[in-house]
PDB file of N, CA and C in Angstrom:
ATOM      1  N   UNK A   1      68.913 -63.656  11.334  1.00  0.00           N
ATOM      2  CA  UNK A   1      68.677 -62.233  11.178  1.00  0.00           C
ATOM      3  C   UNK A   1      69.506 -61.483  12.219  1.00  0.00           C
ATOM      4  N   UNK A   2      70.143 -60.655  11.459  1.00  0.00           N
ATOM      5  CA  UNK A   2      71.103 -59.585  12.512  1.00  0.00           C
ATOM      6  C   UNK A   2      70.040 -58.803  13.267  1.00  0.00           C
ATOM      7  N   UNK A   3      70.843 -58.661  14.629  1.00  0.00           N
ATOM      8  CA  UNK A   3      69.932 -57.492  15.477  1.00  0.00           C
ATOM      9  C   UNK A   3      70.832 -56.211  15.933  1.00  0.00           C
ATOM     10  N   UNK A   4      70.524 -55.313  15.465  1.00  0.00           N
ATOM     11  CA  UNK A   4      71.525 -54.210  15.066  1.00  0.00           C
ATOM     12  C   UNK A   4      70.567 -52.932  16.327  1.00  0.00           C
ATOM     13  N   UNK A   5      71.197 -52.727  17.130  1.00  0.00           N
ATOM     14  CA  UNK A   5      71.080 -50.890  18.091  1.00  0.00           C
ATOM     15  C   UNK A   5      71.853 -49.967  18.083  1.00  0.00           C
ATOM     16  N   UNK A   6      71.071 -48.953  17.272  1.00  0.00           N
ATOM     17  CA  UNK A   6      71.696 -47.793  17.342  1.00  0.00           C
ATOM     18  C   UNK A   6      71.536 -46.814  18.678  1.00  0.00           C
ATOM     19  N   UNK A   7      72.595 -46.409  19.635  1.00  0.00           N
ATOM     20  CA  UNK A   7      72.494 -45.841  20.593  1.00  0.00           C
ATOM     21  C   UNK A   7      72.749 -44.626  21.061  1.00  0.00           C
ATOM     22  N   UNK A   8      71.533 -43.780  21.212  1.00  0.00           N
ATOM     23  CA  UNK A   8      71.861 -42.241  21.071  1.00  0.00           C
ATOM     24  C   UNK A   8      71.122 -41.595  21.449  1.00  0.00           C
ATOM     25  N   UNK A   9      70.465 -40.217  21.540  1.00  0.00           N
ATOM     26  CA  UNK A   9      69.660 -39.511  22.399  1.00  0.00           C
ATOM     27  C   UNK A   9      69.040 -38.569  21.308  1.00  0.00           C
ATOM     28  N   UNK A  10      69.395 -38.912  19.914  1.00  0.00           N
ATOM     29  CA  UNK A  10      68.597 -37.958  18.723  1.00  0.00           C
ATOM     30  C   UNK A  10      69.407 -37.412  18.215  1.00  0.00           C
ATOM     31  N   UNK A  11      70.300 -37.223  18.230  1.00  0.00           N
ATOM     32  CA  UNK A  11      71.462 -36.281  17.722  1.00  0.00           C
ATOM     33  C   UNK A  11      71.427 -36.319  16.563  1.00  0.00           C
ATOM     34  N   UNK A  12      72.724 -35.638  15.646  1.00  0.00           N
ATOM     35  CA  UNK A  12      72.717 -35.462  14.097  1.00  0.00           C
ATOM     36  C   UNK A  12      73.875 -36.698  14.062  1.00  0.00           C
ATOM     37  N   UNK A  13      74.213 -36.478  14.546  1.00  0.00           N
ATOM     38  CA  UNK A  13      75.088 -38.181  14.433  1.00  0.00           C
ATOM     39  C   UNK A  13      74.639 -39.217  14.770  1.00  0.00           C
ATOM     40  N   UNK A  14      74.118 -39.345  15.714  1.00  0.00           N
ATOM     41  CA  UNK A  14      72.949 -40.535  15.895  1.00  0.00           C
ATOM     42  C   UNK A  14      72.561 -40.906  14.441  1.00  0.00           C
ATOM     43  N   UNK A  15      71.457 -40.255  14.330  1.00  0.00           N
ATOM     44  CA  UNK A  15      70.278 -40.131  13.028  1.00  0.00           C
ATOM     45  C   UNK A  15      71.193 -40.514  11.906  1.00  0.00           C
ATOM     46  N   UNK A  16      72.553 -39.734  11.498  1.00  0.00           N
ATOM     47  CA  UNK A  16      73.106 -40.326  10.152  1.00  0.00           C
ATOM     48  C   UNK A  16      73.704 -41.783  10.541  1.00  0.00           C
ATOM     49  N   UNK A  17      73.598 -42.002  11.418  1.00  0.00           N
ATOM     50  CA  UNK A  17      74.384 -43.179  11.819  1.00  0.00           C
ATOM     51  C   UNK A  17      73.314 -44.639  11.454  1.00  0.00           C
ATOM     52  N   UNK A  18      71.925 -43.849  11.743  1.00  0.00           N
ATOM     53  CA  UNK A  18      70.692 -45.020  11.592  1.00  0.00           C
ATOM     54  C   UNK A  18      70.592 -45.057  10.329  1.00  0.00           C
ATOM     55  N   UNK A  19      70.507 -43.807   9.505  1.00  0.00           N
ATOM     56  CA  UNK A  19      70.376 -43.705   7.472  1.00  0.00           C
ATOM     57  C   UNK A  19      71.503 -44.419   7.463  1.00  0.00           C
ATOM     58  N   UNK A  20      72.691 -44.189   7.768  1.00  0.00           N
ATOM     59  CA  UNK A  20      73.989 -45.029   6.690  1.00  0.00           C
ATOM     60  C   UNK A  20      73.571 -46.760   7.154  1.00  0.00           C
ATOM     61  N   UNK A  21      73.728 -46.882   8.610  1.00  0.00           N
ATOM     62  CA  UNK A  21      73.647 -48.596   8.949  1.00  0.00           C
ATOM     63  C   UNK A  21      72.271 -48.990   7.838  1.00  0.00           C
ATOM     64  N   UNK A  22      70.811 -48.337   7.453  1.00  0.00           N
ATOM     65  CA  UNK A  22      69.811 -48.608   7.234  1.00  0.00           C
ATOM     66  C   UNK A  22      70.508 -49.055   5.390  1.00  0.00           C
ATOM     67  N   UNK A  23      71.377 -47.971   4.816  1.00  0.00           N
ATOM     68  CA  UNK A  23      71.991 -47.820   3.290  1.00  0.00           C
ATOM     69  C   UNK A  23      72.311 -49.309   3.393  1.00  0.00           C
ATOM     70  N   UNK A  24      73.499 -49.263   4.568  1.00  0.00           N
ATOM     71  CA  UNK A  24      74.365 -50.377   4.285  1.00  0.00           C
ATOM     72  C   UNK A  24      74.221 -51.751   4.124  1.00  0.00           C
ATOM     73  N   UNK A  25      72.862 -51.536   5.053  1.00  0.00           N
ATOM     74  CA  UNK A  25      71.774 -52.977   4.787  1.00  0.00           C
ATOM     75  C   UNK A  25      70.905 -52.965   3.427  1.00  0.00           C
ATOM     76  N   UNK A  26      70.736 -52.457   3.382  1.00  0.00           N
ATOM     77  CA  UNK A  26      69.965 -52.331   1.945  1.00  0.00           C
ATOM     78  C   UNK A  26      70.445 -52.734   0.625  1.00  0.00           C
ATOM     79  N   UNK A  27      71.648 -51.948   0.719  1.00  0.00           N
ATOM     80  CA  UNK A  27      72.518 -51.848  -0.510  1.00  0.00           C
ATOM     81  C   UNK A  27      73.277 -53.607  -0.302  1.00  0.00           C
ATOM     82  N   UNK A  28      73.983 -54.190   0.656  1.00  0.00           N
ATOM     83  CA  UNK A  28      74.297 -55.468   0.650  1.00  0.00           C
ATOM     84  C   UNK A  28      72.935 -57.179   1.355  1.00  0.00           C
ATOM     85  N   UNK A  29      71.872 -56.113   0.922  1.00  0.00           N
ATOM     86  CA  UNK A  29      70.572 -57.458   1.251  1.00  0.00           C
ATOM     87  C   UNK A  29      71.279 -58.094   2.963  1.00  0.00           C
ATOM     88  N   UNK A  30      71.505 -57.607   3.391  1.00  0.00           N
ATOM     89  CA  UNK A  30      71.780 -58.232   5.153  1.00  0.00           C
ATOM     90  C   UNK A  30      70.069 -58.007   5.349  1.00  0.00           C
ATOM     91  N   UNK A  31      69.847 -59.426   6.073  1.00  0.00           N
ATOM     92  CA  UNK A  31      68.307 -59.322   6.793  1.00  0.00           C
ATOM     93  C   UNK A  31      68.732 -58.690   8.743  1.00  0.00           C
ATOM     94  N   UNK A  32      68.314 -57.930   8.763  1.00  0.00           N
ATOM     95  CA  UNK A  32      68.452 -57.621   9.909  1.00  0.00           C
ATOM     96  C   UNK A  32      67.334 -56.534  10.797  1.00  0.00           C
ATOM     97  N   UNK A  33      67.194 -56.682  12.163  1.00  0.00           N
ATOM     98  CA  UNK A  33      66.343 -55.750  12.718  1.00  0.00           C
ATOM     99  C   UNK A  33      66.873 -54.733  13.538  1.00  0.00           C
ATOM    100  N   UNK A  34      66.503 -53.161  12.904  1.00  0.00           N
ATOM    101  CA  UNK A  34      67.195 -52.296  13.659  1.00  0.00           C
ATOM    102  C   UNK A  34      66.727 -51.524  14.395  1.00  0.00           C
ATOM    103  N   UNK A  35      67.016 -51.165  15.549  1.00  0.00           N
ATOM    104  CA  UNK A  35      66.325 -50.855  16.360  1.00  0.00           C
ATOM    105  C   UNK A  35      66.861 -49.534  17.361  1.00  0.00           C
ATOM    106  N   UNK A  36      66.369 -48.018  17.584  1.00  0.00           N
ATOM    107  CA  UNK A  36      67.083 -47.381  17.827  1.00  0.00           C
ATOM    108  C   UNK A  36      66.808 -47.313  19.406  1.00  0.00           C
ATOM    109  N   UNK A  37      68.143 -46.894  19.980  1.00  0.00           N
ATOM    110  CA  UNK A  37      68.018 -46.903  21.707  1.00  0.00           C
ATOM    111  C   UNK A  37      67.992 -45.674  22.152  1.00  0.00           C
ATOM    112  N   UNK A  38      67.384 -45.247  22.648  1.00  0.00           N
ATOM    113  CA  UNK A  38      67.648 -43.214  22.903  1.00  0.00           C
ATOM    114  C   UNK A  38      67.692 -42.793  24.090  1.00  0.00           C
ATOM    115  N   UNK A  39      66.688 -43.997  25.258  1.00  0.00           N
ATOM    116  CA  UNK A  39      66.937 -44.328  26.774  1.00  0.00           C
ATOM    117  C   UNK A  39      68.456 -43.834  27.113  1.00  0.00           C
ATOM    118  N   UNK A  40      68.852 -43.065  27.856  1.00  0.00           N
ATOM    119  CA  UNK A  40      70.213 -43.095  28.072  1.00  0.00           C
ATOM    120  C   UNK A  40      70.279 -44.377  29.222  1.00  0.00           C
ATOM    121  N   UNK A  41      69.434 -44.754  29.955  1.00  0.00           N
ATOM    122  CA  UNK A  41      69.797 -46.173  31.185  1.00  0.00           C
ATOM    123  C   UNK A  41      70.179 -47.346  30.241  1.00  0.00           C
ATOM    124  N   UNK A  42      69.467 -47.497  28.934  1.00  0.00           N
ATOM    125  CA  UNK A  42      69.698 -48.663  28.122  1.00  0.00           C
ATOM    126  C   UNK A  42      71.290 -48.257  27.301  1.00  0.00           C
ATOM    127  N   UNK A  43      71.915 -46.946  26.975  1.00  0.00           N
ATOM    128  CA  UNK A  43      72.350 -46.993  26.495  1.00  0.00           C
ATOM    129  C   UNK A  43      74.025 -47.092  27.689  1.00  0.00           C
ATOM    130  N   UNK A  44      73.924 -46.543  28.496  1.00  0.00           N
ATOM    131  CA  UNK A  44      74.879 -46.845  29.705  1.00  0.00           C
ATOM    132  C   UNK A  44      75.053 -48.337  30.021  1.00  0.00           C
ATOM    133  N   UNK A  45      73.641 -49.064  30.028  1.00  0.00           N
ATOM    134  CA  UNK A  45      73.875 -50.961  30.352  1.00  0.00           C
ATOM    135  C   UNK A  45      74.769 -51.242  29.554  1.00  0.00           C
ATOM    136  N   UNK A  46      74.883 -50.625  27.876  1.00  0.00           N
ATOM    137  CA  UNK A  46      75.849 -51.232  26.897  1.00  0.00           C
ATOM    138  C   UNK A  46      76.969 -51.067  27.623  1.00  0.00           C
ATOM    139  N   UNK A  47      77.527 -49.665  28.443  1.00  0.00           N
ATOM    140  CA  UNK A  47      78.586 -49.414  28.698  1.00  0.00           C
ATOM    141  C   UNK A  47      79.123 -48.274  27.975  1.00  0.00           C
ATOM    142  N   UNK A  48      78.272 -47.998  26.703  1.00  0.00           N
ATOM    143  CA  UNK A  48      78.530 -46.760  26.082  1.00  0.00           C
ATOM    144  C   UNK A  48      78.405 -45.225  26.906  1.00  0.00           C
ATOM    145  N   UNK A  49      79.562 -44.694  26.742  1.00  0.00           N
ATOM    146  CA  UNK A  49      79.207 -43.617  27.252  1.00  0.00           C
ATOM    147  C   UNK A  49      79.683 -42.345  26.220  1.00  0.00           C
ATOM    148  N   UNK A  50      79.687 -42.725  25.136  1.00  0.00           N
ATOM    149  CA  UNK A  50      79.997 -41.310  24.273  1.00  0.00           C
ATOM    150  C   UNK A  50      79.098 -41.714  22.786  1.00  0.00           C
ATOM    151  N   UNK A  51      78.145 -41.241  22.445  1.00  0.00           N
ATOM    152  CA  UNK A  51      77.445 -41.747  21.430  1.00  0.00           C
ATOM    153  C   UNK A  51      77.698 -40.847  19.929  1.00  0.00           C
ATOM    154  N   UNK A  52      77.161 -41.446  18.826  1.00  0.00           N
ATOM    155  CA  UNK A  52      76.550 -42.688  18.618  1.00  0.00           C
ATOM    156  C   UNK A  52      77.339 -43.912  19.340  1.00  0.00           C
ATOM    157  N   UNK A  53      76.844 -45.052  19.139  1.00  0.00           N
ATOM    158  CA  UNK A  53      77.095 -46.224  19.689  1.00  0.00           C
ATOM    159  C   UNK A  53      76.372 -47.110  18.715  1.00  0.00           C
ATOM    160  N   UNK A  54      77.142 -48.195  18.099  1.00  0.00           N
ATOM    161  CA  UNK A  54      75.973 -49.645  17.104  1.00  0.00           C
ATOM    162  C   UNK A  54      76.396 -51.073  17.762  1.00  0.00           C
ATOM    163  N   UNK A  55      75.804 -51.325  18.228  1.00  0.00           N
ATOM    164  CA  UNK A  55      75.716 -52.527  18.386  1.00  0.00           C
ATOM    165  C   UNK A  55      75.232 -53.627  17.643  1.00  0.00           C
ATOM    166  N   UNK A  56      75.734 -54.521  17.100  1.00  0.00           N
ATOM    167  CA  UNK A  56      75.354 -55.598  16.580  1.00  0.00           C
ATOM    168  C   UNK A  56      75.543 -56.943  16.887  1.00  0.00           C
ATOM    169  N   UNK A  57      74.397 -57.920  16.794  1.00  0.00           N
ATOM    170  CA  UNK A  57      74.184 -58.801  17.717  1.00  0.00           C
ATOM    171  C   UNK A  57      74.878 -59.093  18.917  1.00  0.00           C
ATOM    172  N   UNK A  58      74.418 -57.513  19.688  1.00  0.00           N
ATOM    173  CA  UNK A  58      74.534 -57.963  21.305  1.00  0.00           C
ATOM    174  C   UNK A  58      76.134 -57.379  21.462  1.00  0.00           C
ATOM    175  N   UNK A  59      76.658 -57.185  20.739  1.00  0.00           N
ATOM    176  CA  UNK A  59      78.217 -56.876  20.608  1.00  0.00           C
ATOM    177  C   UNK A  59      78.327 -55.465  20.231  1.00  0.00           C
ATOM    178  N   UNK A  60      78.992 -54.469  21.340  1.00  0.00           N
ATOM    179  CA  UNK A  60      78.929 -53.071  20.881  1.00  0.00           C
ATOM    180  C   UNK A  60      80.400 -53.222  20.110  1.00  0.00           C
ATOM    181  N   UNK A  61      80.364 -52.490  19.079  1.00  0.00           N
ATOM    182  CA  UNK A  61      81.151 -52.703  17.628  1.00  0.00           C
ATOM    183  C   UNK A  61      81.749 -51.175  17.210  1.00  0.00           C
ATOM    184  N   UNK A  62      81.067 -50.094  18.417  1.00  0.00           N
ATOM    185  CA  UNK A  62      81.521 -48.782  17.525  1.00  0.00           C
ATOM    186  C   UNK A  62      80.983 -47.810  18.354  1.00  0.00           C
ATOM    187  N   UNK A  63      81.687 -46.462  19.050  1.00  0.00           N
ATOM    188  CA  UNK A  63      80.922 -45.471  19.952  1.00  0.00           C
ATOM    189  C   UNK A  63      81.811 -44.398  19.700  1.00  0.00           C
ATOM    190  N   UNK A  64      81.017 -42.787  20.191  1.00  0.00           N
ATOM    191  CA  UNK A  64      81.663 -41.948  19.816  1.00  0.00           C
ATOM    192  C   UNK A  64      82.353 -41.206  18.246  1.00  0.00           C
ATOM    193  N   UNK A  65      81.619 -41.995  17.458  1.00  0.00           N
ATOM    194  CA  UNK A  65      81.997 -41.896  15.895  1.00  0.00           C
ATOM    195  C   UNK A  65      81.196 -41.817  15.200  1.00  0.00           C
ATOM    196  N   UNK A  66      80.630 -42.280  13.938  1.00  0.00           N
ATOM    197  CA  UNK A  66      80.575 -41.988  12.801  1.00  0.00           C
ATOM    198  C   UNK A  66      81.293 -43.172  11.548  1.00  0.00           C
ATOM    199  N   UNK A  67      81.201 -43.970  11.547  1.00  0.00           N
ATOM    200  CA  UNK A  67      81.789 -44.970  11.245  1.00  0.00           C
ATOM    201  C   UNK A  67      81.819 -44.649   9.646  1.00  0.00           C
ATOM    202  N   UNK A  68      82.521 -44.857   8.706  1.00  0.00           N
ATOM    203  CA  UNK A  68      82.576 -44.862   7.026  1.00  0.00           C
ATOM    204  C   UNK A  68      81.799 -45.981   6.740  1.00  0.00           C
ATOM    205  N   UNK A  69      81.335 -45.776   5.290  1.00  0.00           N
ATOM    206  CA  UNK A  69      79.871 -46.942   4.983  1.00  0.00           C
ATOM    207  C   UNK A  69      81.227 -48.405   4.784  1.00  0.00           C
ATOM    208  N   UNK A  70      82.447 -48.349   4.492  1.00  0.00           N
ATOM    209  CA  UNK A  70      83.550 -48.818   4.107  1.00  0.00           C
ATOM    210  C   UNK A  70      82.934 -50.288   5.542  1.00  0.00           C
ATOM    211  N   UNK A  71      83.823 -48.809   6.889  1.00  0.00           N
ATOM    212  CA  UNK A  71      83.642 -49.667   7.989  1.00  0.00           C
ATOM    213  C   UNK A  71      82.449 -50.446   8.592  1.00  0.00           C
ATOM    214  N   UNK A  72      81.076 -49.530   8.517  1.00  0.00           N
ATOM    215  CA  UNK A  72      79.528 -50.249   8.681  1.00  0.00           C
ATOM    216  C   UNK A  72      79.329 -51.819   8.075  1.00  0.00           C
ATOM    217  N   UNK A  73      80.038 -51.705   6.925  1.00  0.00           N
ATOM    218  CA  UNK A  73      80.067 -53.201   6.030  1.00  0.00           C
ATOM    219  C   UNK A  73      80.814 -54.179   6.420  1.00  0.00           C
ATOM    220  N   UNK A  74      81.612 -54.163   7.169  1.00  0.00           N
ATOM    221  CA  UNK A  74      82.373 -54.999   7.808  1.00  0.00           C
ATOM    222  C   UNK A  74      81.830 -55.121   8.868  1.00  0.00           C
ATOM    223  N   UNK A  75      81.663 -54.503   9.620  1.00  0.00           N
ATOM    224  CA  UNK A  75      80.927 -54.754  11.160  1.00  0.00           C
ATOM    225  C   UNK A  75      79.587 -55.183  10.713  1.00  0.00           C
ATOM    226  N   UNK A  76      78.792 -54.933   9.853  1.00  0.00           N
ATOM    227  CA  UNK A  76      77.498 -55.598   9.506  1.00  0.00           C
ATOM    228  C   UNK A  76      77.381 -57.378   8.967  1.00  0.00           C
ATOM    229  N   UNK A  77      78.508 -57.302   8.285  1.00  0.00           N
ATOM    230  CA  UNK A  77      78.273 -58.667   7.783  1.00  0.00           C
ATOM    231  C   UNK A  77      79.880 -59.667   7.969  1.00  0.00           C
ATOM    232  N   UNK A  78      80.040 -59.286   9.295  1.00  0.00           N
ATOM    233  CA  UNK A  78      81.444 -60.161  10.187  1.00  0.00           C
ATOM    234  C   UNK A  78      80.162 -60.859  10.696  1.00  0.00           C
ATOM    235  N   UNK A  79      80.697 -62.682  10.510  1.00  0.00           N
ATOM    236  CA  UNK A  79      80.464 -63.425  11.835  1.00  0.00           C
ATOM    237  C   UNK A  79      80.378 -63.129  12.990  1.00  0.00           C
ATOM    238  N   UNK A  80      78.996 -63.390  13.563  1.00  0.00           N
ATOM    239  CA  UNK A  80      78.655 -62.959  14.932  1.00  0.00           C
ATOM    240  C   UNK A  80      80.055 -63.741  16.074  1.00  0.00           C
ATOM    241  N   UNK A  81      80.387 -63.358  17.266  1.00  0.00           N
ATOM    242  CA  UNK A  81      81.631 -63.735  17.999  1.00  0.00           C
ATOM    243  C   UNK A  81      80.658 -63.507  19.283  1.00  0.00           C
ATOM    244  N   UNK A  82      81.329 -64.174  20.083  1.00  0.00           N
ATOM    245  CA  UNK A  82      80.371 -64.144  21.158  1.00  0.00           C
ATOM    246  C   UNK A  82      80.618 -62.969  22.425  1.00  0.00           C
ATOM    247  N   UNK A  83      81.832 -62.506  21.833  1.00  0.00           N
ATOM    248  CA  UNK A  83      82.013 -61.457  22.853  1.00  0.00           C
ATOM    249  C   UNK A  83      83.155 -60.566  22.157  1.00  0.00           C
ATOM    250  N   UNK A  84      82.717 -59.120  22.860  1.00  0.00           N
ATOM    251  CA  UNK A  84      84.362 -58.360  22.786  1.00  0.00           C
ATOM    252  C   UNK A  84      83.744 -57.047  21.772  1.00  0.00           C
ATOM    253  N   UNK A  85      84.996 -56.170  21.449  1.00  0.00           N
ATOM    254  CA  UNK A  85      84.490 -55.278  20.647  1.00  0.00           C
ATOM    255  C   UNK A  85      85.181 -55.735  19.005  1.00  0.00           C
ATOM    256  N   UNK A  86      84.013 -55.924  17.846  1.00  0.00           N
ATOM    257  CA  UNK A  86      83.712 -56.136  16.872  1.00  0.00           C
ATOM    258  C   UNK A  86      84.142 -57.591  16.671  1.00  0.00           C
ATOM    259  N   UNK A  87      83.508 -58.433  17.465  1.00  0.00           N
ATOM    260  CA  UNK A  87      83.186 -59.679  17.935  1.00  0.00           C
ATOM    261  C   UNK A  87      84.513 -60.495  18.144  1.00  0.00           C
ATOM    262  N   UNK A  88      85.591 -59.507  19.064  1.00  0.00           N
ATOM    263  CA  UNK A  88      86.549 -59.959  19.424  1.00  0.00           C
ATOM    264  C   UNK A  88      88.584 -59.669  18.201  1.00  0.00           C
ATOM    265  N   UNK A  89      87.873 -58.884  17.555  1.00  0.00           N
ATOM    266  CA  UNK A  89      88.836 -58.664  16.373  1.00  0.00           C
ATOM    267  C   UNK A  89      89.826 -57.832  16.807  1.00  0.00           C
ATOM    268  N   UNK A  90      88.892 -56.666  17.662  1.00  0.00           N
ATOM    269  CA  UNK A  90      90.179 -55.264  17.553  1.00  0.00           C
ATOM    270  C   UNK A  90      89.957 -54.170  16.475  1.00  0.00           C
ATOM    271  N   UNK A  91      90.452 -53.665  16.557  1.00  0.00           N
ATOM    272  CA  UNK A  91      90.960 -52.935  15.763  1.00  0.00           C
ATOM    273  C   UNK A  91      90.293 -51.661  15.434  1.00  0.00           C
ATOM    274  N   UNK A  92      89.604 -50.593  14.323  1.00  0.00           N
ATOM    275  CA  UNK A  92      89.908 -49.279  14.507  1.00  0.00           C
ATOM    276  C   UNK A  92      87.869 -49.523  14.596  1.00  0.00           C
ATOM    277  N   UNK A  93      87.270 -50.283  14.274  1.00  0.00           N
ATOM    278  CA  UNK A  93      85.879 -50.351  14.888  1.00  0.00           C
ATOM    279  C   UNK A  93      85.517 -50.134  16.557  1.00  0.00           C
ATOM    280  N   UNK A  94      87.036 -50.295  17.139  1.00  0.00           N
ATOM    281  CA  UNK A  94      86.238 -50.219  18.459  1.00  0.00           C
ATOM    282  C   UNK A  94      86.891 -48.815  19.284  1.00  0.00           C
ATOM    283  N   UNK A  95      87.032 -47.911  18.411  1.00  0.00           N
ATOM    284  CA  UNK A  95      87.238 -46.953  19.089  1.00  0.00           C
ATOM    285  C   UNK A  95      86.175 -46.124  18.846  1.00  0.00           C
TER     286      UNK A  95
END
């Protein structure tokens, strides 16, 4: 089971960020637990400092954005990696 944090302080981007990740699971059956972070101390430990922010398993994957349901689906159901941003891949998820 994926463990998915959304990291944010309530915002309107936050919040669409928890509905689309919540769609994107839904719509492709991913079992996963999501869990929102709003603490700004928990959300700084990530290292995030411009939110939204998603983390998935343990791996921050996306901050400062808004991600397309396109991109959420890829970062949702990529092989977990044990480190890095979007479990070591690169590319336009980790900006």
């Amino acid at each position: 089971m994926k463990q998915i944090q959304i990291l944010g302080t309530g915002c309107a981007k936050c919040n669409q960020l928890a509905d689309a990740v919540k769609a994107v699971i839904a719509s492709e059956g991913i079992e996963a637990n999501v869990q929102k972070v709003e603490d700004i101390e928990q959300i700084v430990s990530y290292g995030v400092m411009s939110t939204p922010g998603l983390v998935v398993d343990g791996v921050v994957v996306s901050t400062g954005k808004l991600p397309s349901n396109d991109e959420l689906r890829v970062m949702l159901t990529m092989a977990p990696k044990s480190s890095g941003c979007c479990g070591g891949q690169g590319g336009s998820c980790c900006s």
